[in-house]
Protein backbone atom coordinates (compact mmCIF):
# COMPACT_ATOMS: atom_id res chain seq x y z
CA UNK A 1 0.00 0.00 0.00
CA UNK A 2 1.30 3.55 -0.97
CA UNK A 3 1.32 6.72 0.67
CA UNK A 4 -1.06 7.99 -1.71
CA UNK A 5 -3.55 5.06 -1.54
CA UNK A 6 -3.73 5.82 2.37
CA UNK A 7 -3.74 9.39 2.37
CA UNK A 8 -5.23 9.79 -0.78
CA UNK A 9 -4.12 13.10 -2.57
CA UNK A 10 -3.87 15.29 0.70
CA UNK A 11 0.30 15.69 0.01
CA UNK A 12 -0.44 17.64 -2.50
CA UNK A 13 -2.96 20.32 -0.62
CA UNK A 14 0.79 20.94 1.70
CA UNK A 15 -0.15 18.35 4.10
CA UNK A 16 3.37 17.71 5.91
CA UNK A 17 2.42 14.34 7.66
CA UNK A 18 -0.32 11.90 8.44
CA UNK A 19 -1.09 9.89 10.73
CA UNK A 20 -3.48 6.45 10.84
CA UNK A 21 -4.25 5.24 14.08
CA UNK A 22 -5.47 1.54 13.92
CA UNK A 23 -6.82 1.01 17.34
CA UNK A 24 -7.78 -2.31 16.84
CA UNK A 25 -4.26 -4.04 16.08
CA UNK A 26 -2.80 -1.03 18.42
CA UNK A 27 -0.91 -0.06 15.43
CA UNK A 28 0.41 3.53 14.05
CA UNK A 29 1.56 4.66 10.49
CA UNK A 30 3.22 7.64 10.63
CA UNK A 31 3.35 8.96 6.37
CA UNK A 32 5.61 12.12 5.47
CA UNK A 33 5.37 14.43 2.49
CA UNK A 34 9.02 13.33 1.76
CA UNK A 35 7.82 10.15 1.26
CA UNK A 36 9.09 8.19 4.68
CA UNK A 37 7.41 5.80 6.64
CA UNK A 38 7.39 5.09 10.39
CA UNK A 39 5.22 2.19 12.02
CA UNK A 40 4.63 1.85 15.54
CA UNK A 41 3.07 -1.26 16.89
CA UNK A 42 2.39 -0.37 20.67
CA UNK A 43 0.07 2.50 22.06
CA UNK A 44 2.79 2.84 24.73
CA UNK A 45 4.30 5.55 22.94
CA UNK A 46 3.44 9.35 22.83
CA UNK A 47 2.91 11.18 19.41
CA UNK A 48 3.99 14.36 18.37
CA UNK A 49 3.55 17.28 16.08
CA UNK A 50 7.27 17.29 14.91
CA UNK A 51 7.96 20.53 13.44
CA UNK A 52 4.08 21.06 12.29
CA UNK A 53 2.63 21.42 15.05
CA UNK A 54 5.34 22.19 17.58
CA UNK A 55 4.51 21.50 21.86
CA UNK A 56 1.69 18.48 20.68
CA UNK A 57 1.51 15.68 22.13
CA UNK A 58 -0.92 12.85 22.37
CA UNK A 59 -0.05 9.85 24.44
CA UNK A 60 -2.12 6.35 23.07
CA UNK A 61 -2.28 4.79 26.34
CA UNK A 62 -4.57 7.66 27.25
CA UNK A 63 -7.37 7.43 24.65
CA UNK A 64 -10.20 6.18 25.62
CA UNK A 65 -11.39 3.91 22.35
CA UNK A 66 -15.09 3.20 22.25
């Protein structure tokens, strides 16, 4: 699966990353404009903004999925 078949065409509207959560397998893809991939597969992490949104921070273990 490619970038653009997840995200669809949203790189192109200046989108600078996305990110899927899959709450279900506790798994997170992490896609970047410049093409790289990251893939977590524990909510036992915190996520951040990186340099787009700069002082975010979202920690998995704390969502409460329903």
């Amino acid at each position: 699966m490619t970038v653009r078949d997840t995200c669809g065409s949203g790189f192109g509207l200046g989108r600078k990353f996305f990110i899927k959560i899959d709450r279900i397998e506790e798994r997170v893809y992490i896609y970047r404009a410049d093409g790289s991939r990251e893939e977590l597969d524990s909510f036992k992490t915190t996520l951040s903004g990186e340099d787009v949104l700069k002082g975010f921070k979202l920690r998995l273990a704390d969502l409460d999925w329903v």
